[in-house]
N, C-alpha and C. Protein backbone atom coordinates (compact mmCIF):
# COMPACT_ATOMS: atom_id res chain seq x y z
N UNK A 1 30.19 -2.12 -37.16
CA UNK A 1 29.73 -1.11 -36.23
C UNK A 1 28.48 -1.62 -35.51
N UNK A 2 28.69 -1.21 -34.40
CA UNK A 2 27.43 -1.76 -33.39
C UNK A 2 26.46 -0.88 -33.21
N UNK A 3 25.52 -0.76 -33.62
CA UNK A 3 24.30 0.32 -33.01
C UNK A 3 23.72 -0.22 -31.79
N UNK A 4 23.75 0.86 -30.86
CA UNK A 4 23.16 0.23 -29.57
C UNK A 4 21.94 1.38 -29.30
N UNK A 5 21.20 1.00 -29.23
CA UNK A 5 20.05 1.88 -28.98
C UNK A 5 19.53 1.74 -27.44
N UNK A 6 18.96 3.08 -27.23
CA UNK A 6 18.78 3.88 -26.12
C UNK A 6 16.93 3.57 -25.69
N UNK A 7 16.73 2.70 -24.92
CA UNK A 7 14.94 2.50 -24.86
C UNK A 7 14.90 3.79 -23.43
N UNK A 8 13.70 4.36 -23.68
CA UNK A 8 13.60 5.31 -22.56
C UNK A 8 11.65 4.56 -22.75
N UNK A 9 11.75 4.53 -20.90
CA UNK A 9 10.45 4.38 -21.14
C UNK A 9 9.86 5.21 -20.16
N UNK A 10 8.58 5.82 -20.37
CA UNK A 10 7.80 6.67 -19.61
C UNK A 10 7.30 6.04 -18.15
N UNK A 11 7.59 7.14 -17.00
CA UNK A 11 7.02 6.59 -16.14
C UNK A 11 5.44 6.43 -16.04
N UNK A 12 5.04 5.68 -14.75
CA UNK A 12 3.98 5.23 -14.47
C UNK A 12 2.49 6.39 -14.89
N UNK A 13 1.27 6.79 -15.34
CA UNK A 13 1.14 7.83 -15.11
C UNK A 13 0.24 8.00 -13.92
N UNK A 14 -0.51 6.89 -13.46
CA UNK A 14 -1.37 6.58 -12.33
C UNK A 14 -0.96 5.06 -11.77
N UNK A 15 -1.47 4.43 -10.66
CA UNK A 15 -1.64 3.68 -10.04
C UNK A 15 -2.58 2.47 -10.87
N UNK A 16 -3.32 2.97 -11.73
CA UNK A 16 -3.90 2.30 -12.46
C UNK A 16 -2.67 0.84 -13.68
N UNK A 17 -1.58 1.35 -13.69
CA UNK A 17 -1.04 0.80 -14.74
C UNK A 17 -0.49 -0.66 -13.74
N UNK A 18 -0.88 -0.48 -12.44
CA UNK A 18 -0.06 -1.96 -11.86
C UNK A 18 -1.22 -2.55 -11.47
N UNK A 19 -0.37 -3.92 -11.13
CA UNK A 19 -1.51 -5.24 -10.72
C UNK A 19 -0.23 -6.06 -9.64
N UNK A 20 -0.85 -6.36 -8.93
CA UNK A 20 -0.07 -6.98 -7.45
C UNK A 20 -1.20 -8.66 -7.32
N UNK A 21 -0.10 -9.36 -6.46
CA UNK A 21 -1.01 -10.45 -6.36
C UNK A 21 -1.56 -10.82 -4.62
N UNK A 22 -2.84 -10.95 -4.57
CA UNK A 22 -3.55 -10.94 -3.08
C UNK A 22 -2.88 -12.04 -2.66
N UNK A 23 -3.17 -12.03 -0.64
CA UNK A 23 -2.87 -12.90 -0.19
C UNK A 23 -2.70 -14.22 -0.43
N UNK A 24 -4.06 -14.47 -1.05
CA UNK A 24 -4.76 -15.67 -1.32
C UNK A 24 -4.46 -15.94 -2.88
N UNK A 25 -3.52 -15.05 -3.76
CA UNK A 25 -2.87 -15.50 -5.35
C UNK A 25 -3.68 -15.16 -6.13
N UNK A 26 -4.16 -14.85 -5.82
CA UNK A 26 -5.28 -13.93 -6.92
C UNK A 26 -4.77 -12.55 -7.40
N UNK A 27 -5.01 -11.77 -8.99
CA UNK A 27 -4.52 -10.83 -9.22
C UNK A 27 -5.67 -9.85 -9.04
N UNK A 28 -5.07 -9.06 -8.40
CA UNK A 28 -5.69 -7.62 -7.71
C UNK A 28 -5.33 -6.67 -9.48
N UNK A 29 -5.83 -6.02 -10.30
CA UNK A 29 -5.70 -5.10 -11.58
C UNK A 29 -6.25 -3.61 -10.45
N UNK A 30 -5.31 -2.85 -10.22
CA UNK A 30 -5.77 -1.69 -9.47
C UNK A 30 -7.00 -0.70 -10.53
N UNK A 31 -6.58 -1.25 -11.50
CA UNK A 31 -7.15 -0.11 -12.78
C UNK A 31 -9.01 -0.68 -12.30
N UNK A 32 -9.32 -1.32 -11.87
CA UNK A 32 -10.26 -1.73 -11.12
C UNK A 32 -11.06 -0.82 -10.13
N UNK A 33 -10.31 -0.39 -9.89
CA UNK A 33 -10.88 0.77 -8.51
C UNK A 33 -11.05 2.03 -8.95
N UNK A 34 -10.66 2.50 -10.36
CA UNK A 34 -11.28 3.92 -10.88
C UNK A 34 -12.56 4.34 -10.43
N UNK A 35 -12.49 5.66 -10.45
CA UNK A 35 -13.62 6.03 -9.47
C UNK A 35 -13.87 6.00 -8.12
N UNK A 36 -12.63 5.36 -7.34
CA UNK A 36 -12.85 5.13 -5.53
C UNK A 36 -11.33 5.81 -5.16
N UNK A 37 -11.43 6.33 -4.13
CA UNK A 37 -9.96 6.83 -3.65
C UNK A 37 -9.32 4.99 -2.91
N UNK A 38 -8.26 5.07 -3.23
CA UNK A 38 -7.50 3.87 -2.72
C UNK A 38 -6.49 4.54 -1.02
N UNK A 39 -6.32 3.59 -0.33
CA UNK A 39 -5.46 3.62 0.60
C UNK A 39 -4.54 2.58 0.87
N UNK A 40 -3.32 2.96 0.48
CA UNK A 40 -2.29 1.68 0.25
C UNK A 40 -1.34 2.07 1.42
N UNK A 41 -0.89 0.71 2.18
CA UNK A 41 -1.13 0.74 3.49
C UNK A 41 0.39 -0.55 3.29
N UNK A 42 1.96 0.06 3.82
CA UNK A 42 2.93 -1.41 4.06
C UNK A 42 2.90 -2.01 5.64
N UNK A 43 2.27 -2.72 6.07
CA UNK A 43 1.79 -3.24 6.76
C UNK A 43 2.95 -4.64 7.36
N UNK A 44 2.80 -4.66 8.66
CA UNK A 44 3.34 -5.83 9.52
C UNK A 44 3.00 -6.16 10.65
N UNK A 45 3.06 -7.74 10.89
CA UNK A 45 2.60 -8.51 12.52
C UNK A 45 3.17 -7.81 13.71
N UNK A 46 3.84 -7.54 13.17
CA UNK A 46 5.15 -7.44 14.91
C UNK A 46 5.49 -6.35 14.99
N UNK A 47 4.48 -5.53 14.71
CA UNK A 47 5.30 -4.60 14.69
C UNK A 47 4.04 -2.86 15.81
N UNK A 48 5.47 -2.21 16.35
CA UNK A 48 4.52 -1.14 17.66
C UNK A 48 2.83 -1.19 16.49
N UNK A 49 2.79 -0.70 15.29
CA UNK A 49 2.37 -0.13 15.22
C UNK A 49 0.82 -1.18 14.52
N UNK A 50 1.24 -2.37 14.40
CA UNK A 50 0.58 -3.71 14.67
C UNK A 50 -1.07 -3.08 14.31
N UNK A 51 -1.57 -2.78 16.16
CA UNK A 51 -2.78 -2.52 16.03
C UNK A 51 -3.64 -1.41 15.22
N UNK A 52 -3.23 -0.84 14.48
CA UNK A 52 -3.63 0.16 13.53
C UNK A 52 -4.46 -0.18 12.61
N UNK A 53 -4.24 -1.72 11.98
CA UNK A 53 -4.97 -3.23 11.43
C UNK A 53 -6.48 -2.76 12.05
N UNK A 54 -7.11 -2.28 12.85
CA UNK A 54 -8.18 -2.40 13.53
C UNK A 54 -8.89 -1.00 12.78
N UNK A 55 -7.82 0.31 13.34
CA UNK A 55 -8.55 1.56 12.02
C UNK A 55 -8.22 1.64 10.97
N UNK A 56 -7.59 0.41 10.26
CA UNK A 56 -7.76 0.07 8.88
C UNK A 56 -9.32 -0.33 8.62
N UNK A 57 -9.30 -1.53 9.36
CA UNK A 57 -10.74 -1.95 9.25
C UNK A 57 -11.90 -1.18 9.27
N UNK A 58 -11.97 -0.31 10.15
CA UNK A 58 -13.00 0.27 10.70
C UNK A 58 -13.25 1.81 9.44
N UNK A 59 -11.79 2.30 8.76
CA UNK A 59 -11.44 2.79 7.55
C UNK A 59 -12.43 2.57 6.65
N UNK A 60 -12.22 1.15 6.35
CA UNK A 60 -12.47 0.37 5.03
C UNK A 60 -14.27 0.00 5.20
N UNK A 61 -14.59 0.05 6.35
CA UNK A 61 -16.08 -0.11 6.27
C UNK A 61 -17.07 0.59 6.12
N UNK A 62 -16.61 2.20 7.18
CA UNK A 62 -16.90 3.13 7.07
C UNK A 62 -17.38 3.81 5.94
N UNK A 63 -16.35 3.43 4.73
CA UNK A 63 -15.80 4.17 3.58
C UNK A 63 -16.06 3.48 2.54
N UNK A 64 -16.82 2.07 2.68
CA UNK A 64 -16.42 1.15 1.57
C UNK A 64 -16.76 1.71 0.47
N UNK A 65 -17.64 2.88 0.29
CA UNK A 65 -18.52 3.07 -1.23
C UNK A 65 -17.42 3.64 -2.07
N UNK A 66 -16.36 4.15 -1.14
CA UNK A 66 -15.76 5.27 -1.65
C UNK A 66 -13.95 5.44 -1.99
N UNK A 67 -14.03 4.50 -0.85
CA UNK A 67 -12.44 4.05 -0.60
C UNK A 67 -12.13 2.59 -0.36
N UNK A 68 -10.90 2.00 -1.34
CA UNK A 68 -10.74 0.87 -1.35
C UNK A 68 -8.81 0.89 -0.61
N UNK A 69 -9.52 -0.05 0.55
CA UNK A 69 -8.04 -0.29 1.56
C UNK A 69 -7.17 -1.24 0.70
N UNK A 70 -5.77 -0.91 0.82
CA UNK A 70 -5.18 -2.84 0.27
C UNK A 70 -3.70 -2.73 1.36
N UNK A 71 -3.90 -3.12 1.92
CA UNK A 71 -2.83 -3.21 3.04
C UNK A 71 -1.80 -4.72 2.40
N UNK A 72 -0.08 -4.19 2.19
CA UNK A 72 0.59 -4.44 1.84
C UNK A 72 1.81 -5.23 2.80
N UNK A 73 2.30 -6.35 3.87
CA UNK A 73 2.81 -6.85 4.09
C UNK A 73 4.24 -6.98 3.42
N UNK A 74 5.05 -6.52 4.59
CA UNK A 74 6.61 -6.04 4.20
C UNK A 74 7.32 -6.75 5.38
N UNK A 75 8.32 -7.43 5.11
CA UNK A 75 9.21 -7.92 6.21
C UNK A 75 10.25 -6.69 6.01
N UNK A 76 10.56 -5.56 5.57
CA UNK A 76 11.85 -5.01 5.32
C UNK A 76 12.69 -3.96 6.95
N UNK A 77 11.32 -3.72 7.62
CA UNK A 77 11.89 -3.33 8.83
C UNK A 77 11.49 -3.89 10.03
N UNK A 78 13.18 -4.50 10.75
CA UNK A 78 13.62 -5.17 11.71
C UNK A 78 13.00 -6.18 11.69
N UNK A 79 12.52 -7.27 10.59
CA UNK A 79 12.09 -8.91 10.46
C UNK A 79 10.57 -8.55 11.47
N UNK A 80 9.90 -7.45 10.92
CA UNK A 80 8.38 -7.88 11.40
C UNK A 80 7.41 -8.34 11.03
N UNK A 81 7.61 -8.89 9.95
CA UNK A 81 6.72 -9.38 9.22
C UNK A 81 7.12 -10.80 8.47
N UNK A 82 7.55 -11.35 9.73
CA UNK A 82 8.43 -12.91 9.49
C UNK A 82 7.90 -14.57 8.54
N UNK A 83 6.19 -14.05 8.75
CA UNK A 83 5.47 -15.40 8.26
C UNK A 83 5.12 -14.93 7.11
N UNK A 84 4.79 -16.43 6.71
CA UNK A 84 4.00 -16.68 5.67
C UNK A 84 2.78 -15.96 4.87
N UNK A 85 2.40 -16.07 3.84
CA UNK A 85 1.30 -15.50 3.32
C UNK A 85 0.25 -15.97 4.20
N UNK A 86 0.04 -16.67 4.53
CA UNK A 86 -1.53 -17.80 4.58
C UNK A 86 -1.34 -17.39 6.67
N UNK A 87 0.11 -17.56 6.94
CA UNK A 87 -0.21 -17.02 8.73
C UNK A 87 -0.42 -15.78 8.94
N UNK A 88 0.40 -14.34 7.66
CA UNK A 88 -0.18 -13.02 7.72
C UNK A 88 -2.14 -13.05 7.69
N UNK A 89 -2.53 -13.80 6.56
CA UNK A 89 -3.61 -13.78 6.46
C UNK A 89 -4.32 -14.25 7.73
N UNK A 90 -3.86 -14.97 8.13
CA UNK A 90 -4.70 -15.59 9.61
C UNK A 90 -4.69 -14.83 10.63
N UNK A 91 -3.94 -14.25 11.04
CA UNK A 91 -3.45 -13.47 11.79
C UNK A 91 -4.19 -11.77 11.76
N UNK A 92 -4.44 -12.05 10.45
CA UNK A 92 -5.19 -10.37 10.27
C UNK A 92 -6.52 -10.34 10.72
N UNK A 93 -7.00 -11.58 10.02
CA UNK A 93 -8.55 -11.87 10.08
C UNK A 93 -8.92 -12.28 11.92
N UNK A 94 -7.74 -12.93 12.30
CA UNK A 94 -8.46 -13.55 13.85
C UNK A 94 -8.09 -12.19 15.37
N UNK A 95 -7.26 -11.92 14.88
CA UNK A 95 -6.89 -10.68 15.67
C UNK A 95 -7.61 -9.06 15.60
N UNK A 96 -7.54 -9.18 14.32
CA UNK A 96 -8.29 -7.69 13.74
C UNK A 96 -9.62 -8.02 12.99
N UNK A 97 -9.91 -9.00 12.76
CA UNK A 97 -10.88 -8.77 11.96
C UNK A 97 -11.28 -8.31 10.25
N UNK A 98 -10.10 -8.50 10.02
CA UNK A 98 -9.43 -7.52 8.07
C UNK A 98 -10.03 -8.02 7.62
N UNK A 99 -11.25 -7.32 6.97
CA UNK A 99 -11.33 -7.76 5.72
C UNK A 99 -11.54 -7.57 4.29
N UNK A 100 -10.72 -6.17 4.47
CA UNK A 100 -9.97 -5.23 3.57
C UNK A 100 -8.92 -5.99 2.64
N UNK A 101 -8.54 -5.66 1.61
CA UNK A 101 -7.64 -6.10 0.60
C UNK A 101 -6.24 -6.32 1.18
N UNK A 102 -5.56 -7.80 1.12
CA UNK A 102 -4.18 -7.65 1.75
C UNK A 102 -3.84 -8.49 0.26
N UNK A 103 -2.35 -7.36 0.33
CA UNK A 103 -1.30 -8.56 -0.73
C UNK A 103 -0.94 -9.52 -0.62
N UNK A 104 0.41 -10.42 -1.26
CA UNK A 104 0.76 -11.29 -0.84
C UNK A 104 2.26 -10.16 -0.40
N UNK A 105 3.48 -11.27 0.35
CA UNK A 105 4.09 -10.29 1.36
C UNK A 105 5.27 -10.04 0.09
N UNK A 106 5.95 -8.60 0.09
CA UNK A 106 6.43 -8.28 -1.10
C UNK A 106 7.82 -7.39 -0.28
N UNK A 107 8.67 -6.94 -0.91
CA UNK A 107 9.65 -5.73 -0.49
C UNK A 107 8.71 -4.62 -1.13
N UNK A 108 9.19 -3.59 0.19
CA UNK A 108 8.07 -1.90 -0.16
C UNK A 108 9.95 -0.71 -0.16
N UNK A 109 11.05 -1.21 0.30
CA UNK A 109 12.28 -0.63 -0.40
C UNK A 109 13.33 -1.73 -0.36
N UNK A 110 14.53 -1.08 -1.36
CA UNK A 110 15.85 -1.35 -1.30
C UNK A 110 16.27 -1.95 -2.62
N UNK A 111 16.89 -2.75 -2.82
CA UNK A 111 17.13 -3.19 -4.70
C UNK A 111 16.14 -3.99 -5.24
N UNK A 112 14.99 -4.99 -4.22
CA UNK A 112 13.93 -5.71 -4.78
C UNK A 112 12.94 -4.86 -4.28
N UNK A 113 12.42 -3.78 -4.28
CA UNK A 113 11.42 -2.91 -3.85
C UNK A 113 10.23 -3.24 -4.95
N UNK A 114 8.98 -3.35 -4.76
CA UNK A 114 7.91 -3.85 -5.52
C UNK A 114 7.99 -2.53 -6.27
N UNK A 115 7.11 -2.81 -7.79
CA UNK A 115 7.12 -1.87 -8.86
C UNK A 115 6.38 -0.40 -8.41
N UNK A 116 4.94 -0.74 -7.63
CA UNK A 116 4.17 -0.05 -7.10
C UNK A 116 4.84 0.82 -5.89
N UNK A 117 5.73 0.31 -5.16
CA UNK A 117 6.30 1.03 -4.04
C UNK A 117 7.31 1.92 -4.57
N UNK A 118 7.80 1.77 -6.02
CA UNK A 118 9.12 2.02 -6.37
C UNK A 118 8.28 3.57 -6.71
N UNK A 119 6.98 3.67 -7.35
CA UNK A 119 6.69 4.74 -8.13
C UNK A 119 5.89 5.28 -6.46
N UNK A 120 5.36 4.75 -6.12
CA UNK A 120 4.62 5.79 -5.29
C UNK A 120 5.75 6.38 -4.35
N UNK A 121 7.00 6.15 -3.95
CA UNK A 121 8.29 6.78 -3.30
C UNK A 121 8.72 7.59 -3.83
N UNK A 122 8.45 7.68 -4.98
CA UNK A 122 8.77 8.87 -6.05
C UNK A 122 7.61 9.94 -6.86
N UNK A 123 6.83 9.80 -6.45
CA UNK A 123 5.71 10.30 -7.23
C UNK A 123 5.41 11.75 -6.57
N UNK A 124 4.92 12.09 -7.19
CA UNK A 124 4.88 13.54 -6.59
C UNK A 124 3.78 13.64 -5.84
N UNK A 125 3.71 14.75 -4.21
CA UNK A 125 2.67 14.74 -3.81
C UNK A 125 2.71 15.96 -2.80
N UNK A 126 1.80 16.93 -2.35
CA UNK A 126 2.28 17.72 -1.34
C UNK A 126 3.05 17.48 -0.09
N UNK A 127 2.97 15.91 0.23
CA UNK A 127 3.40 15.76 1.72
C UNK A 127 5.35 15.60 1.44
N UNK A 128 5.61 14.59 0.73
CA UNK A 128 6.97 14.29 0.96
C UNK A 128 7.24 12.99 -0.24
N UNK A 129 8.29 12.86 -0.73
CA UNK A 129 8.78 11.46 -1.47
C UNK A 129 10.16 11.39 -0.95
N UNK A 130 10.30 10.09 -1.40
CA UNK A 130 11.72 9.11 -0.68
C UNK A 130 11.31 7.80 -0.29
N UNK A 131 12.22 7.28 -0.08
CA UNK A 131 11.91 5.70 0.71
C UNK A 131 10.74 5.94 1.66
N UNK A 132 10.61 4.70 1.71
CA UNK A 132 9.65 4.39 3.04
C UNK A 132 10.27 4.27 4.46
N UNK A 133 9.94 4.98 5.58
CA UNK A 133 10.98 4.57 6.64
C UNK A 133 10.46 3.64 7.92
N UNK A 134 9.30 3.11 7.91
CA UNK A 134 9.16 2.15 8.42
C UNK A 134 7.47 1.49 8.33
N UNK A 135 7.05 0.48 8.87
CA UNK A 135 5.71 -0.02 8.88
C UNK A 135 4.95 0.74 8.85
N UNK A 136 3.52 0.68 8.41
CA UNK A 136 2.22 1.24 8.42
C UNK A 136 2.32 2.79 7.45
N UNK A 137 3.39 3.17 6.64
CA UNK A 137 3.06 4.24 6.15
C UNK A 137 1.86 4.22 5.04
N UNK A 138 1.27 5.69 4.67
CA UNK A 138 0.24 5.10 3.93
C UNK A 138 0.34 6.32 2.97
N UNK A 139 -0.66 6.01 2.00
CA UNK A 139 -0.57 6.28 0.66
C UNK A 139 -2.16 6.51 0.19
N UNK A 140 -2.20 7.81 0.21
CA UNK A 140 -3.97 7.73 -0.48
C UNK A 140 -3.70 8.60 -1.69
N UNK A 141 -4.70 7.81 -2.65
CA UNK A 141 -4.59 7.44 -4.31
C UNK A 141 -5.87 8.32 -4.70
N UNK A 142 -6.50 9.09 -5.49
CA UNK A 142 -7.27 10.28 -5.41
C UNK A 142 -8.40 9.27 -6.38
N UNK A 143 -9.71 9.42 -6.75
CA UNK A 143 -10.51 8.42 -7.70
C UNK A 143 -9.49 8.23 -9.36
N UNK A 144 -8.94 9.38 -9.84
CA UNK A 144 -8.09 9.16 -11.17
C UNK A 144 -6.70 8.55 -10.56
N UNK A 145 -6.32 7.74 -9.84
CA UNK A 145 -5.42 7.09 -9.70
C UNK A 145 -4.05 7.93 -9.56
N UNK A 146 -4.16 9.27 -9.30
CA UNK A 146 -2.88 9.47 -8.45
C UNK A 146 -2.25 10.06 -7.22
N UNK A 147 -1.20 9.58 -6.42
CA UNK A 147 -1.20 9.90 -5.08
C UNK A 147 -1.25 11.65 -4.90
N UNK A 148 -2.01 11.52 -3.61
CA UNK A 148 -2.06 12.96 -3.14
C UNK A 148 -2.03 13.09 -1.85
N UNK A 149 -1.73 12.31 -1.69
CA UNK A 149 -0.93 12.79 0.20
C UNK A 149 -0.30 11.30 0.66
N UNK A 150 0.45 11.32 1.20
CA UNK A 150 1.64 10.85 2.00
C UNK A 150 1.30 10.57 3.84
N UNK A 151 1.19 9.68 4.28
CA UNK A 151 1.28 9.60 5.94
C UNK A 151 2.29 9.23 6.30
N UNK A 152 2.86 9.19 7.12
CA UNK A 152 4.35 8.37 8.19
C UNK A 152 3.36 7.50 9.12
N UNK A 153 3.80 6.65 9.77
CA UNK A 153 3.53 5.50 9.96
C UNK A 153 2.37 5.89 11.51
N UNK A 154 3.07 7.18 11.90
CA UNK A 154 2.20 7.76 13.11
C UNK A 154 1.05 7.62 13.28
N UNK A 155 0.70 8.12 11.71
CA UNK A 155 -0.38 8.69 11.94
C UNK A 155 -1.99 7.85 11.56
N UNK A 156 -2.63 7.81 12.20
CA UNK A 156 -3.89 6.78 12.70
C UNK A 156 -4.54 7.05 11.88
N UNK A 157 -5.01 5.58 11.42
CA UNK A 157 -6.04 5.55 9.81
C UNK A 157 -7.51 6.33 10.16
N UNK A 158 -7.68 6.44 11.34
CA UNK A 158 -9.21 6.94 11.51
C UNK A 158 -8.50 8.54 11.73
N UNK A 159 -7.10 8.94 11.65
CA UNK A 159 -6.96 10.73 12.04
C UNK A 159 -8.01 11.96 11.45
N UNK A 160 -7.79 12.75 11.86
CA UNK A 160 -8.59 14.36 11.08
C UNK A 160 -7.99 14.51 9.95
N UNK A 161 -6.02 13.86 9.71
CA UNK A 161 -5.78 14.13 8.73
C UNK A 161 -6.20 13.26 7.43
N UNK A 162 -6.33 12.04 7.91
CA UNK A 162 -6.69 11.20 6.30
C UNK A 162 -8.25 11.27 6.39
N UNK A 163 -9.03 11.60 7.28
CA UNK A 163 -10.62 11.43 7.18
C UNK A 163 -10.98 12.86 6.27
N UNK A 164 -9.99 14.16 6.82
CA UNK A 164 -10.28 15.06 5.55
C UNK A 164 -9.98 15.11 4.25
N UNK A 165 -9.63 14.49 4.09
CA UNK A 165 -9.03 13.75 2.47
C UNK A 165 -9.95 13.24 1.71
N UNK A 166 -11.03 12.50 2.29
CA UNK A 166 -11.88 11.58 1.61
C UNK A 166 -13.21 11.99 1.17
């Protein structure tokens, strides 16, 4: 007789339990940022919504005491985010000026969807869960590490809606 046993494992309970690796290969431990609201940001070159990279920045400076940016690089909608780690990185810094937290470039949906994208698409929050439906959506993470509001890609990192949040 075969015993096959049943592993159930608990989901995520904060943002704190993942670690992603930066542009530059270095491991980012989010559990790091306790105490700061986070803004997690799937991000691409080519894409309308491109220049937003700029009120990221201007976000992240504003805010630094308080809020930590990490803008996330996704090729998953319509091939906008075609290069390399090291040309995303170039590209952020000479155009925009970033110098806010970027990953290295990862899937944010579909069967290789990163671990972090998988839970924050599902996590509970007043605005909405589900996939991601295209570039620049964002994600703000409360100081105890869990999401509490939801943006669509519209909406501008410097808005009334994410500046009242913080």
């Amino acid at each position: 007789m075969i015993l096959l046993s049943l592993f159930i494992t608990n989901p995520p309970e904060s943002i704190y339990q993942f670690k992603m690796e930066s542009i530059d290969g270095q491991t980012i431990d989010l559990s790091q940022f306790k105490g700061k609201k986070i803004l997690v940001v799937n991000t691409a070159s080519k894409c309308g919504y491109t220049p937003q990279y700029k009120g990221l920045e201007e976000l992240s400076q504003k805010y630094k005491d308080d809020l930590v940016v990490i803008g996330v690089p996704a090729n998953n909608f319509g091939g906008q985010e075609p290069g390399a780690n090291d040309e995303i990185q170039t590209f952020c810094e000479e155009n925009y000026g970033v110098t806010f937290l970027l990953t290295e470039k990862t899937s944010v949906k579909g069967d290789d969807i990163n671990a972090l994208f998988d839970y924050l698409t599902s996590a509970q929050n007043p605005d909405f869960t589900g996939e991601i439906k295209w570039n620049f959506e964002k994600f703000l993470i409360d100081e105890n590490g869990k999401l509490i509001h939801r943006f669509r890609s519209d909406v501008e990192p410097m808005s009334a809606a994410i500046l009242a949040n913080l």
